[in-house]
PDB file of N, CA and C in Angstrom:
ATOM      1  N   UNK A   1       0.825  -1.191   0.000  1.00  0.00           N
ATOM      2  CA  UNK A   1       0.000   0.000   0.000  1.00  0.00           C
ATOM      3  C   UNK A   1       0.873   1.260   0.000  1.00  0.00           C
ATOM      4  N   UNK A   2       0.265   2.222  -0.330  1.00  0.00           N
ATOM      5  CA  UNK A   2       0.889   3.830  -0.095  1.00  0.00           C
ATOM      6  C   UNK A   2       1.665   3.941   1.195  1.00  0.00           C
ATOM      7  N   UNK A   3       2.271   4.411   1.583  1.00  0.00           N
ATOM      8  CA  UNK A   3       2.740   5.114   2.342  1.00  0.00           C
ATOM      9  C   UNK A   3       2.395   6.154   2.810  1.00  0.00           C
ATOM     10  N   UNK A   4       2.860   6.771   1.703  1.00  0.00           N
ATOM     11  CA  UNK A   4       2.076   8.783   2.636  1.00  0.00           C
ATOM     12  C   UNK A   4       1.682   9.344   0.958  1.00  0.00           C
ATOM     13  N   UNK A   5       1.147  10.599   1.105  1.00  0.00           N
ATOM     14  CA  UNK A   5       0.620  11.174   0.416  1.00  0.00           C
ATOM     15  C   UNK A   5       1.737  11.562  -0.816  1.00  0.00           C
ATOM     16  N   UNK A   6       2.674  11.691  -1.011  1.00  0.00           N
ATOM     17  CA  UNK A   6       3.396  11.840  -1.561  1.00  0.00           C
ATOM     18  C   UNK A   6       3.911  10.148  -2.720  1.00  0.00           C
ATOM     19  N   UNK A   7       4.029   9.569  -2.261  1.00  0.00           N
ATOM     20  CA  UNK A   7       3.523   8.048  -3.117  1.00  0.00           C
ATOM     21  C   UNK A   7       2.206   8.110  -4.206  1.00  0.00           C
ATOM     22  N   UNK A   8       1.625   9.002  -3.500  1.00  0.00           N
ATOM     23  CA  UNK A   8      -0.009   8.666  -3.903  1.00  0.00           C
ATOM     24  C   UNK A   8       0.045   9.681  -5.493  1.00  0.00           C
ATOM     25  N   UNK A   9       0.318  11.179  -4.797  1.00  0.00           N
ATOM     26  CA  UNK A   9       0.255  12.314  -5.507  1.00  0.00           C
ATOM     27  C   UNK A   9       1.651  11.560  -6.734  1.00  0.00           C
ATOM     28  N   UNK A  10       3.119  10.951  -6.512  1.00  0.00           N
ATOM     29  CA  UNK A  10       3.629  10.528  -7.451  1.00  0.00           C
ATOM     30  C   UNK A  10       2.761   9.592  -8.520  1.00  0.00           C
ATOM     31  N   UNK A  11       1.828   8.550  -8.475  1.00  0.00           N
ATOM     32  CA  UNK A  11       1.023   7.476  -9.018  1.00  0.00           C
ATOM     33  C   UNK A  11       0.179   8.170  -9.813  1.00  0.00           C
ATOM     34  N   UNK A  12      -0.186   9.395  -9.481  1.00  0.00           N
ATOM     35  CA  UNK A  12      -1.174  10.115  -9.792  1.00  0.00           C
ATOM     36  C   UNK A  12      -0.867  10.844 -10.964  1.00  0.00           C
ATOM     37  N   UNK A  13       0.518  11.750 -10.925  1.00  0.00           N
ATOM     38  CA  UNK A  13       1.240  12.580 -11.697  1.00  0.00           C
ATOM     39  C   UNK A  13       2.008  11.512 -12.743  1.00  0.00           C
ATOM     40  N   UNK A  14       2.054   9.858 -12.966  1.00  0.00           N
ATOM     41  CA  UNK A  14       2.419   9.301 -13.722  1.00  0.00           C
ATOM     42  C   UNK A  14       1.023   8.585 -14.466  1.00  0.00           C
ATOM     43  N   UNK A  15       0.383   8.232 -13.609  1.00  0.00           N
ATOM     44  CA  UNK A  15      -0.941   7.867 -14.629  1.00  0.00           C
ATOM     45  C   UNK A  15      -1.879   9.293 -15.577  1.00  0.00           C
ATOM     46  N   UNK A  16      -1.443  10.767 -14.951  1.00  0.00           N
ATOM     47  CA  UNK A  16      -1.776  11.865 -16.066  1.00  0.00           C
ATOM     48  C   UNK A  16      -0.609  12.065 -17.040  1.00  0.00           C
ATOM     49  N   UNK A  17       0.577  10.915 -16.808  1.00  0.00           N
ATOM     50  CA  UNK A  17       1.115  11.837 -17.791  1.00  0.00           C
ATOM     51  C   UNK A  17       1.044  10.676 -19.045  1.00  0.00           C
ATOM     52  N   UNK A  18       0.916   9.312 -18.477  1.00  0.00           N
ATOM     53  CA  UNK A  18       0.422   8.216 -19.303  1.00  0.00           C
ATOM     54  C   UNK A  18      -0.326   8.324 -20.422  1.00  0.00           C
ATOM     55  N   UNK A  19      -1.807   8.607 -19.294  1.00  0.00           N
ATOM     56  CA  UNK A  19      -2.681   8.753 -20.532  1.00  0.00           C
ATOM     57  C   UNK A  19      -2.042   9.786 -21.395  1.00  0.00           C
ATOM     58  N   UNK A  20      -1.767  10.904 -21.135  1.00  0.00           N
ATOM     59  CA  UNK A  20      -1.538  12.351 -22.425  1.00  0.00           C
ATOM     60  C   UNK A  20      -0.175  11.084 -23.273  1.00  0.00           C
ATOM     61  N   UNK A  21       0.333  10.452 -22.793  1.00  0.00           N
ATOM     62  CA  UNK A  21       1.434   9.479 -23.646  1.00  0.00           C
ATOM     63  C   UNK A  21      -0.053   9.174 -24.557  1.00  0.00           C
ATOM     64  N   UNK A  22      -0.710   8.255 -24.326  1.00  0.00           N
ATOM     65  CA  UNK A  22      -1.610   7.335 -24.566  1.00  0.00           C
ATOM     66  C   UNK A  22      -2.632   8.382 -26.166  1.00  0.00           C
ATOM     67  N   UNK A  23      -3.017   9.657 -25.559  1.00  0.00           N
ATOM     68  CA  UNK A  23      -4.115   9.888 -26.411  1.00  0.00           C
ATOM     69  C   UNK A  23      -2.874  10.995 -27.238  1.00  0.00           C
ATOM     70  N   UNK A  24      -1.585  11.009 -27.579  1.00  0.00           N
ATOM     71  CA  UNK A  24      -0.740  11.406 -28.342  1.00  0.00           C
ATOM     72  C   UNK A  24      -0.436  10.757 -29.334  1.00  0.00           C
ATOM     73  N   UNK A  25      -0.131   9.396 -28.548  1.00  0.00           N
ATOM     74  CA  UNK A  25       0.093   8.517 -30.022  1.00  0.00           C
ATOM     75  C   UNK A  25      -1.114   8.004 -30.886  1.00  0.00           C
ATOM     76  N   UNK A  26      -2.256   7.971 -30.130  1.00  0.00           N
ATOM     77  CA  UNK A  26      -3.724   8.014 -30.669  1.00  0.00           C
ATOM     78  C   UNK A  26      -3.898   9.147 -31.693  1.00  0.00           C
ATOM     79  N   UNK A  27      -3.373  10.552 -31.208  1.00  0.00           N
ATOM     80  CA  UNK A  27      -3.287  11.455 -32.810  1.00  0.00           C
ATOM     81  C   UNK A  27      -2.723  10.831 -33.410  1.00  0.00           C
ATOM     82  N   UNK A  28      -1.704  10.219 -33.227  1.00  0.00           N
ATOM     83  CA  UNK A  28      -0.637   9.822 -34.728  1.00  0.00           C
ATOM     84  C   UNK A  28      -0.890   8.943 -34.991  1.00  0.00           C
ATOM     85  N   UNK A  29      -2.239   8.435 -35.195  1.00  0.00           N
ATOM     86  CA  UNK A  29      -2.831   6.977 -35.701  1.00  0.00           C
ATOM     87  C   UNK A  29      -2.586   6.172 -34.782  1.00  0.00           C
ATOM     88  N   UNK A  30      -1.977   5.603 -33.734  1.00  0.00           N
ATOM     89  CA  UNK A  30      -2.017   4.632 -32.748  1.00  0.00           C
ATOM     90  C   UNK A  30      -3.513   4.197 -32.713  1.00  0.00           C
ATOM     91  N   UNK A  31      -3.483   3.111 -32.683  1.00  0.00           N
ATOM     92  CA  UNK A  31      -4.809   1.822 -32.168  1.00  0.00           C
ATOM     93  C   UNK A  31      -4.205   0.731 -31.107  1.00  0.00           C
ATOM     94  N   UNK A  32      -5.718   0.754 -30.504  1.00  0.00           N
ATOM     95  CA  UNK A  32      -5.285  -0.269 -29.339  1.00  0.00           C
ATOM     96  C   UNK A  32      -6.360   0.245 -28.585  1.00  0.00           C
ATOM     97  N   UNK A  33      -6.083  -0.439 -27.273  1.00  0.00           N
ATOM     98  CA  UNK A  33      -6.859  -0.757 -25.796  1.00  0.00           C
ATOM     99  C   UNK A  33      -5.484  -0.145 -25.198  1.00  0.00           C
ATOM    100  N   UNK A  34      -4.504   0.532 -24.995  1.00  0.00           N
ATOM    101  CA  UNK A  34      -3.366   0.906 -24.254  1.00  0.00           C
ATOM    102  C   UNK A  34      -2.450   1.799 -25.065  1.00  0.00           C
ATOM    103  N   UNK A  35      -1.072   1.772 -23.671  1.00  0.00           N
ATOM    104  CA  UNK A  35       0.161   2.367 -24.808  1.00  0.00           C
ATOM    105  C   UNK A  35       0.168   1.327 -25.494  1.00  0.00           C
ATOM    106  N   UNK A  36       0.640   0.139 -24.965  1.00  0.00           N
ATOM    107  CA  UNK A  36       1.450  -0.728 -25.895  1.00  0.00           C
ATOM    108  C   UNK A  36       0.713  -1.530 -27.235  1.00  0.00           C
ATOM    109  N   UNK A  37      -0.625  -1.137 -27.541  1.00  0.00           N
ATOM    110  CA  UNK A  37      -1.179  -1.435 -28.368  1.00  0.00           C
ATOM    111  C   UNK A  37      -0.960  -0.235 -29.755  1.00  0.00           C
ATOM    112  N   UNK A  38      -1.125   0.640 -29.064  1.00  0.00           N
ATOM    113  CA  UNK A  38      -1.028   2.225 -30.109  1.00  0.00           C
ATOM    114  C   UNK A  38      -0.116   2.650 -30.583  1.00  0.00           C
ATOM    115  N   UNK A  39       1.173   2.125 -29.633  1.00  0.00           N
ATOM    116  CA  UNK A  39       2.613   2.340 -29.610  1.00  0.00           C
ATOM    117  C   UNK A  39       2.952   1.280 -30.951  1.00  0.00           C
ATOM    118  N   UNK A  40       2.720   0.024 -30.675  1.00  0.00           N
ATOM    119  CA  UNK A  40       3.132  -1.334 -31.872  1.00  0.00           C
ATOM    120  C   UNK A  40       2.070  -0.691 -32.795  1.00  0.00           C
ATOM    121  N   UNK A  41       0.926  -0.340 -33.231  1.00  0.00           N
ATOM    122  CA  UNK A  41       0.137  -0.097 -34.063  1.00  0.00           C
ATOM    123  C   UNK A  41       0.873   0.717 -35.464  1.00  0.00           C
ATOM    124  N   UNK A  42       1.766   1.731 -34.467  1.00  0.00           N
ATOM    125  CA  UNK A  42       2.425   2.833 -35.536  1.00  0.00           C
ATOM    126  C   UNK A  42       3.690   2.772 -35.191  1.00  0.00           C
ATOM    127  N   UNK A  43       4.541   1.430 -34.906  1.00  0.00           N
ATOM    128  CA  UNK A  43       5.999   0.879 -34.436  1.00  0.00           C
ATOM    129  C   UNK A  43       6.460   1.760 -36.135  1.00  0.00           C
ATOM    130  N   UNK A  44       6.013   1.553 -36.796  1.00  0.00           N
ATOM    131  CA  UNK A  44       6.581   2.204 -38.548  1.00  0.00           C
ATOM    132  C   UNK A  44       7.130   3.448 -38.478  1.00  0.00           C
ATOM    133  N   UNK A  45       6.510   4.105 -37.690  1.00  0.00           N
ATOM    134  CA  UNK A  45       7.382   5.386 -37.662  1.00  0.00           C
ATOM    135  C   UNK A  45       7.850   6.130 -36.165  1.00  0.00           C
ATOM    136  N   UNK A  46       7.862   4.958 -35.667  1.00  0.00           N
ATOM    137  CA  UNK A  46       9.151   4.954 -34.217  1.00  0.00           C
ATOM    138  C   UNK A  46      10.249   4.341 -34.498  1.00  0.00           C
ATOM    139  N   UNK A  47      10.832   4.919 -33.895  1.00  0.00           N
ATOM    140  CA  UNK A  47      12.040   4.305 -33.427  1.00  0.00           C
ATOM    141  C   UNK A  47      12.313   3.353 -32.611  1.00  0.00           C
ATOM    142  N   UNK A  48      13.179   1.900 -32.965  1.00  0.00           N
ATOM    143  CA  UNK A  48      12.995   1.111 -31.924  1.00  0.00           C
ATOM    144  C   UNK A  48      13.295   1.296 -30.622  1.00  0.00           C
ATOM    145  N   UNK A  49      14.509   1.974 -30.124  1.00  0.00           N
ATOM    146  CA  UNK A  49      14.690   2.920 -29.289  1.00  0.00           C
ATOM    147  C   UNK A  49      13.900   3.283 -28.356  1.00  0.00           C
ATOM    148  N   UNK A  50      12.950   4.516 -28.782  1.00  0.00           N
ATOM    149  CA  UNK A  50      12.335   5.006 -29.094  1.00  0.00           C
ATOM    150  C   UNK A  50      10.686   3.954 -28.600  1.00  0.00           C
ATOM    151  N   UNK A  51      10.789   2.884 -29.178  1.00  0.00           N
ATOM    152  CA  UNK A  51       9.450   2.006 -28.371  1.00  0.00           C
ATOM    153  C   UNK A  51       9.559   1.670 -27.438  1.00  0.00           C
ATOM    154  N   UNK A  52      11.247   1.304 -26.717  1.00  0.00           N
ATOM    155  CA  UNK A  52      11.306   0.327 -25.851  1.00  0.00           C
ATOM    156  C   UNK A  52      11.091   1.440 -24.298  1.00  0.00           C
ATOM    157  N   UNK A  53      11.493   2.598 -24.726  1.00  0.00           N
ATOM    158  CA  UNK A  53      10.708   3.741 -23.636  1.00  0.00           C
ATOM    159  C   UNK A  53       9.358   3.541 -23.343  1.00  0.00           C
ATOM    160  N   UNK A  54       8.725   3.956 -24.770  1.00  0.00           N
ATOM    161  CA  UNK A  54       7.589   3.462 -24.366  1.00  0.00           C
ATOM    162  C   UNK A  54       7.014   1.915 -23.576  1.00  0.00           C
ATOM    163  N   UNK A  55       7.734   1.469 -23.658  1.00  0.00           N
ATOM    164  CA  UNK A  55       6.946  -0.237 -23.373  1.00  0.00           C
ATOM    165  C   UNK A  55       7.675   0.190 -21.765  1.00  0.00           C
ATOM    166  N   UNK A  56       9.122   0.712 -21.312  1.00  0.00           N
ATOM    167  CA  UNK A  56       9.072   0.630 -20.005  1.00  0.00           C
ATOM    168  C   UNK A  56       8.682   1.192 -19.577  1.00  0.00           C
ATOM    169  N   UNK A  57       7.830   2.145 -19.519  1.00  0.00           N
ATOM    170  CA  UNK A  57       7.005   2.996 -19.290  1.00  0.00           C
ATOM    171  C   UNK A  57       5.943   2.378 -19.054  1.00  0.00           C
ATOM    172  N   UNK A  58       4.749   1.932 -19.845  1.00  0.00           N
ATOM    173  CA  UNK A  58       4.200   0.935 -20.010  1.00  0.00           C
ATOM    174  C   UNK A  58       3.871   0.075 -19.082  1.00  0.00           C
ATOM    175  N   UNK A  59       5.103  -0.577 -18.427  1.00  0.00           N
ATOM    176  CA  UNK A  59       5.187  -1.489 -17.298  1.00  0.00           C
ATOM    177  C   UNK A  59       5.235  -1.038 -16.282  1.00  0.00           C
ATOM    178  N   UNK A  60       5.823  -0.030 -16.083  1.00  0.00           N
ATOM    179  CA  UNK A  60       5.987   0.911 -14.554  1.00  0.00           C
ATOM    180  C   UNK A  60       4.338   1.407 -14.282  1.00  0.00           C
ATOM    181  N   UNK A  61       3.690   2.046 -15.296  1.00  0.00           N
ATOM    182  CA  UNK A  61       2.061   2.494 -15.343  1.00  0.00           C
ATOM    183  C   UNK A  61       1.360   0.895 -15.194  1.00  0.00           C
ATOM    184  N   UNK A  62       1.412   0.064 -15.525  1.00  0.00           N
ATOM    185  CA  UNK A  62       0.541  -1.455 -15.111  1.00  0.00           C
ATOM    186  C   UNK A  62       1.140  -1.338 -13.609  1.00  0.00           C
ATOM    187  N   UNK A  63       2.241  -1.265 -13.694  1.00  0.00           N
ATOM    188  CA  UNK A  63       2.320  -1.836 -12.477  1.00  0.00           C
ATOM    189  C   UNK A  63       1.951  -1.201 -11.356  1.00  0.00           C
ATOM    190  N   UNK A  64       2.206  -0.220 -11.671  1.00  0.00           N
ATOM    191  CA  UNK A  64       1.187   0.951 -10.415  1.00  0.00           C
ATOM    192  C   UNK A  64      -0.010   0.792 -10.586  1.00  0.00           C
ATOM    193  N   UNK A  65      -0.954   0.414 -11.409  1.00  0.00           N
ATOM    194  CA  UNK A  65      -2.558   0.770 -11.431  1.00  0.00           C
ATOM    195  C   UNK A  65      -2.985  -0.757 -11.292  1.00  0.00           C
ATOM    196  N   UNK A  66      -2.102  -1.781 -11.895  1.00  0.00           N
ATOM    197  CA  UNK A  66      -2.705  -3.428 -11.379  1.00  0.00           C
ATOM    198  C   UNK A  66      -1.619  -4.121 -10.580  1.00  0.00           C
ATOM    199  N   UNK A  67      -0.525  -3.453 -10.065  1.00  0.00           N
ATOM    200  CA  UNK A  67       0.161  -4.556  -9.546  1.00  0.00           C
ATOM    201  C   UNK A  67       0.402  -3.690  -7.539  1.00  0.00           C
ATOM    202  N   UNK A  68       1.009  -3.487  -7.194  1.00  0.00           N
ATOM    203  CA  UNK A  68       1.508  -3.193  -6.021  1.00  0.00           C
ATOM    204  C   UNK A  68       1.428  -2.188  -5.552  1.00  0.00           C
ATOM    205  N   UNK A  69       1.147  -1.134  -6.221  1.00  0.00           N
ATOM    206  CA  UNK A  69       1.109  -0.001  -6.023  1.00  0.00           C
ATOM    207  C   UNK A  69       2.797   0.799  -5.639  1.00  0.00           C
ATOM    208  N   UNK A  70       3.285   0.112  -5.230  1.00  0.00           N
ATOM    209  CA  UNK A  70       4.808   0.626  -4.808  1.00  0.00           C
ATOM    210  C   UNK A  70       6.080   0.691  -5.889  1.00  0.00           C
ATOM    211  N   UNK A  71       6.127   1.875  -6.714  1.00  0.00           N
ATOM    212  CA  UNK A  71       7.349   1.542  -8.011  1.00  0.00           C
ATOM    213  C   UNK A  71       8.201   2.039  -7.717  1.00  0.00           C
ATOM    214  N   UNK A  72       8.659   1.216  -8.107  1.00  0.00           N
ATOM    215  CA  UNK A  72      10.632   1.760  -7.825  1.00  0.00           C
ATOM    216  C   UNK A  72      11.188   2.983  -8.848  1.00  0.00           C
ATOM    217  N   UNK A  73      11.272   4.011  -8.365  1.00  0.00           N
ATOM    218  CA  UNK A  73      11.899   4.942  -9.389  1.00  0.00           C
ATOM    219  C   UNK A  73      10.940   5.751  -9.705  1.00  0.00           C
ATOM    220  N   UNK A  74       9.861   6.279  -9.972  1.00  0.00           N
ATOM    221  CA  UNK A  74       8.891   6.398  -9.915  1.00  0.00           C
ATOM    222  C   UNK A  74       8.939   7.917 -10.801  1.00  0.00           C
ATOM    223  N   UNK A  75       9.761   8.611  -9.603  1.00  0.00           N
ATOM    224  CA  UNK A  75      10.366  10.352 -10.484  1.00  0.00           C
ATOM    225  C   UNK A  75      11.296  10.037 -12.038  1.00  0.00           C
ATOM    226  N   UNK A  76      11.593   8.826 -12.090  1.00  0.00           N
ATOM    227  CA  UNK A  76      12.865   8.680 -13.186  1.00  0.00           C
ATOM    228  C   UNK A  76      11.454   8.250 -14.316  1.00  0.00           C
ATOM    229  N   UNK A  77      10.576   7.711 -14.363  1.00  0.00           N
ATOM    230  CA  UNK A  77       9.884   7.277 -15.435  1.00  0.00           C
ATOM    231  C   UNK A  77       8.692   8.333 -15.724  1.00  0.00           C
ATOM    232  N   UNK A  78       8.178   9.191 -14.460  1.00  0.00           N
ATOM    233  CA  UNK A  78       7.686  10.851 -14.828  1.00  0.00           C
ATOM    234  C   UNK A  78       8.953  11.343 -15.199  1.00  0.00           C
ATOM    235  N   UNK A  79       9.778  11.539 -15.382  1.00  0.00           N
ATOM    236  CA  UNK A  79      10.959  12.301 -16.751  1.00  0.00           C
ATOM    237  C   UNK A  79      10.970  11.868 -17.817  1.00  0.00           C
ATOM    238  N   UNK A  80      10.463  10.128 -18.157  1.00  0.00           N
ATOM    239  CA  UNK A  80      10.944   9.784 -19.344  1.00  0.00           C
ATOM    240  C   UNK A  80       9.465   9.881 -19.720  1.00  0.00           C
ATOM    241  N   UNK A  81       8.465   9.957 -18.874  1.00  0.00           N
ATOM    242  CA  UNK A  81       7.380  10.562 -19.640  1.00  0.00           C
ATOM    243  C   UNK A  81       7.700  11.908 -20.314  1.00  0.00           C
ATOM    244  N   UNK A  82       7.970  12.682 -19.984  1.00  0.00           N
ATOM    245  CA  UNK A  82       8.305  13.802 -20.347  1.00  0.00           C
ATOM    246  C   UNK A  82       9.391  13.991 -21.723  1.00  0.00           C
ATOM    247  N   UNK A  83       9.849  13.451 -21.244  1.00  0.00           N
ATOM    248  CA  UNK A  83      10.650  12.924 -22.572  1.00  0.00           C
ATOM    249  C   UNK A  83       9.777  12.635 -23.962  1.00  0.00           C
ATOM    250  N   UNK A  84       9.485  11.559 -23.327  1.00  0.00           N
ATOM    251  CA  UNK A  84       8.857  10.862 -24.891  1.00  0.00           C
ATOM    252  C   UNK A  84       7.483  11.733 -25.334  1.00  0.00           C
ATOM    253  N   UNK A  85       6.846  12.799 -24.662  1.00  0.00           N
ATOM    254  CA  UNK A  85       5.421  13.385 -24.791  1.00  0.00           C
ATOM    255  C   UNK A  85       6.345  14.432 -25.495  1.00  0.00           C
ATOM    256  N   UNK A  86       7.618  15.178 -25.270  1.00  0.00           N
ATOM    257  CA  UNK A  86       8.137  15.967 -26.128  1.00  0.00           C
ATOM    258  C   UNK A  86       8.354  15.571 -27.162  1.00  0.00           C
ATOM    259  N   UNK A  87       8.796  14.231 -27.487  1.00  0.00           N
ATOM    260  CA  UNK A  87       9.423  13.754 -28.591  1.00  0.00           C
ATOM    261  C   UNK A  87       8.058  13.341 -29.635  1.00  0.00           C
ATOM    262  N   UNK A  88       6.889  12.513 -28.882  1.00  0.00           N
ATOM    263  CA  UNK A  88       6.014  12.734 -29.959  1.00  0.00           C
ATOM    264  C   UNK A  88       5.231  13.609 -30.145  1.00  0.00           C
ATOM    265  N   UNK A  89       5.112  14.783 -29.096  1.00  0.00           N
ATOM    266  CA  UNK A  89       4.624  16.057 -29.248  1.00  0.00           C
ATOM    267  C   UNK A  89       5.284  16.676 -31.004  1.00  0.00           C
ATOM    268  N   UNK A  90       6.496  16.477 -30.799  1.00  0.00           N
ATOM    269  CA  UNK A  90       7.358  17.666 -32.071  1.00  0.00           C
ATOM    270  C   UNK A  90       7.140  16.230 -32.713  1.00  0.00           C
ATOM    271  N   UNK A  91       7.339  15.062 -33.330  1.00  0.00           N
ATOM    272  CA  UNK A  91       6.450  14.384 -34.023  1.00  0.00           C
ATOM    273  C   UNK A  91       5.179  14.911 -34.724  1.00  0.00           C
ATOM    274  N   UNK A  92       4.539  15.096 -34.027  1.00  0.00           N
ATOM    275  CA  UNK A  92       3.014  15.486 -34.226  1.00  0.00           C
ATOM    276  C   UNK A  92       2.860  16.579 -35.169  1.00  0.00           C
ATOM    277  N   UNK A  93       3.623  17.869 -34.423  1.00  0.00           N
ATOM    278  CA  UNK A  93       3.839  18.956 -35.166  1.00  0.00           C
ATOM    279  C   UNK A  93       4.305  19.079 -36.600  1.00  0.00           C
ATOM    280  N   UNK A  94       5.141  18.030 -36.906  1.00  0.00           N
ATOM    281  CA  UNK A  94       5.819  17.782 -38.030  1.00  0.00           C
ATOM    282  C   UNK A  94       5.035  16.709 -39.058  1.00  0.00           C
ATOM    283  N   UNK A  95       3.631  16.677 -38.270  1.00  0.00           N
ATOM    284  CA  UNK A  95       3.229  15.462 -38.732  1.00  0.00           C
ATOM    285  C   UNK A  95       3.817  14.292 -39.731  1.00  0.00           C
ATOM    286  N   UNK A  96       4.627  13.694 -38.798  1.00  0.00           N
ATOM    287  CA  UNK A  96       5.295  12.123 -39.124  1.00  0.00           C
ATOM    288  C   UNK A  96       4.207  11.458 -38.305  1.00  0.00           C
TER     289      UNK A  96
END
Protein backbone atom coordinates (compact mmCIF):
# COMPACT_ATOMS: atom_id res chain seq x y z
CA UNK A 1 0.00 0.00 0.00
CA UNK A 2 0.89 3.83 -0.09
CA UNK A 3 2.74 5.11 2.34
CA UNK A 4 2.08 8.78 2.64
CA UNK A 5 0.62 11.17 0.42
CA UNK A 6 3.40 11.84 -1.56
CA UNK A 7 3.52 8.05 -3.12
CA UNK A 8 -0.01 8.67 -3.90
CA UNK A 9 0.26 12.31 -5.51
CA UNK A 10 3.63 10.53 -7.45
CA UNK A 11 1.02 7.48 -9.02
CA UNK A 12 -1.17 10.11 -9.79
CA UNK A 13 1.24 12.58 -11.70
CA UNK A 14 2.42 9.30 -13.72
CA UNK A 15 -0.94 7.87 -14.63
CA UNK A 16 -1.78 11.86 -16.07
CA UNK A 17 1.11 11.84 -17.79
CA UNK A 18 0.42 8.22 -19.30
CA UNK A 19 -2.68 8.75 -20.53
CA UNK A 20 -1.54 12.35 -22.43
CA UNK A 21 1.43 9.48 -23.65
CA UNK A 22 -1.61 7.34 -24.57
CA UNK A 23 -4.12 9.89 -26.41
CA UNK A 24 -0.74 11.41 -28.34
CA UNK A 25 0.09 8.52 -30.02
CA UNK A 26 -3.72 8.01 -30.67
CA UNK A 27 -3.29 11.46 -32.81
CA UNK A 28 -0.64 9.82 -34.73
CA UNK A 29 -2.83 6.98 -35.70
CA UNK A 30 -2.02 4.63 -32.75
CA UNK A 31 -4.81 1.82 -32.17
CA UNK A 32 -5.28 -0.27 -29.34
CA UNK A 33 -6.86 -0.76 -25.80
CA UNK A 34 -3.37 0.91 -24.25
CA UNK A 35 0.16 2.37 -24.81
CA UNK A 36 1.45 -0.73 -25.89
CA UNK A 37 -1.18 -1.43 -28.37
CA UNK A 38 -1.03 2.23 -30.11
CA UNK A 39 2.61 2.34 -29.61
CA UNK A 40 3.13 -1.33 -31.87
CA UNK A 41 0.14 -0.10 -34.06
CA UNK A 42 2.43 2.83 -35.54
CA UNK A 43 6.00 0.88 -34.44
CA UNK A 44 6.58 2.20 -38.55
CA UNK A 45 7.38 5.39 -37.66
CA UNK A 46 9.15 4.95 -34.22
CA UNK A 47 12.04 4.31 -33.43
CA UNK A 48 12.99 1.11 -31.92
CA UNK A 49 14.69 2.92 -29.29
CA UNK A 50 12.33 5.01 -29.09
CA UNK A 51 9.45 2.01 -28.37
CA UNK A 52 11.31 0.33 -25.85
CA UNK A 53 10.71 3.74 -23.64
CA UNK A 54 7.59 3.46 -24.37
CA UNK A 55 6.95 -0.24 -23.37
CA UNK A 56 9.07 0.63 -20.00
CA UNK A 57 7.00 3.00 -19.29
CA UNK A 58 4.20 0.93 -20.01
CA UNK A 59 5.19 -1.49 -17.30
CA UNK A 60 5.99 0.91 -14.55
CA UNK A 61 2.06 2.49 -15.34
CA UNK A 62 0.54 -1.46 -15.11
CA UNK A 63 2.32 -1.84 -12.48
CA UNK A 64 1.19 0.95 -10.42
CA UNK A 65 -2.56 0.77 -11.43
CA UNK A 66 -2.70 -3.43 -11.38
CA UNK A 67 0.16 -4.56 -9.55
CA UNK A 68 1.51 -3.19 -6.02
CA UNK A 69 1.11 0.00 -6.02
CA UNK A 70 4.81 0.63 -4.81
CA UNK A 71 7.35 1.54 -8.01
CA UNK A 72 10.63 1.76 -7.82
CA UNK A 73 11.90 4.94 -9.39
CA UNK A 74 8.89 6.40 -9.91
CA UNK A 75 10.37 10.35 -10.48
CA UNK A 76 12.86 8.68 -13.19
CA UNK A 77 9.88 7.28 -15.43
CA UNK A 78 7.69 10.85 -14.83
CA UNK A 79 10.96 12.30 -16.75
CA UNK A 80 10.94 9.78 -19.34
CA UNK A 81 7.38 10.56 -19.64
CA UNK A 82 8.30 13.80 -20.35
CA UNK A 83 10.65 12.92 -22.57
CA UNK A 84 8.86 10.86 -24.89
CA UNK A 85 5.42 13.39 -24.79
CA UNK A 86 8.14 15.97 -26.13
CA UNK A 87 9.42 13.75 -28.59
CA UNK A 88 6.01 12.73 -29.96
CA UNK A 89 4.62 16.06 -29.25
CA UNK A 90 7.36 17.67 -32.07
CA UNK A 91 6.45 14.38 -34.02
CA UNK A 92 3.01 15.49 -34.23
CA UNK A 93 3.84 18.96 -35.17
CA UNK A 94 5.82 17.78 -38.03
CA UNK A 95 3.23 15.46 -38.73
CA UNK A 96 5.29 12.12 -39.12
Amino acid sequence: MLKNNEEYMDIVLLLRKTTKIESTLESLGGEGGGIWDKADSINNILPFDFMQKIIDIAKVRNNAVHGTLKVENIEKTVQECDTVLEILEHRKMLNI
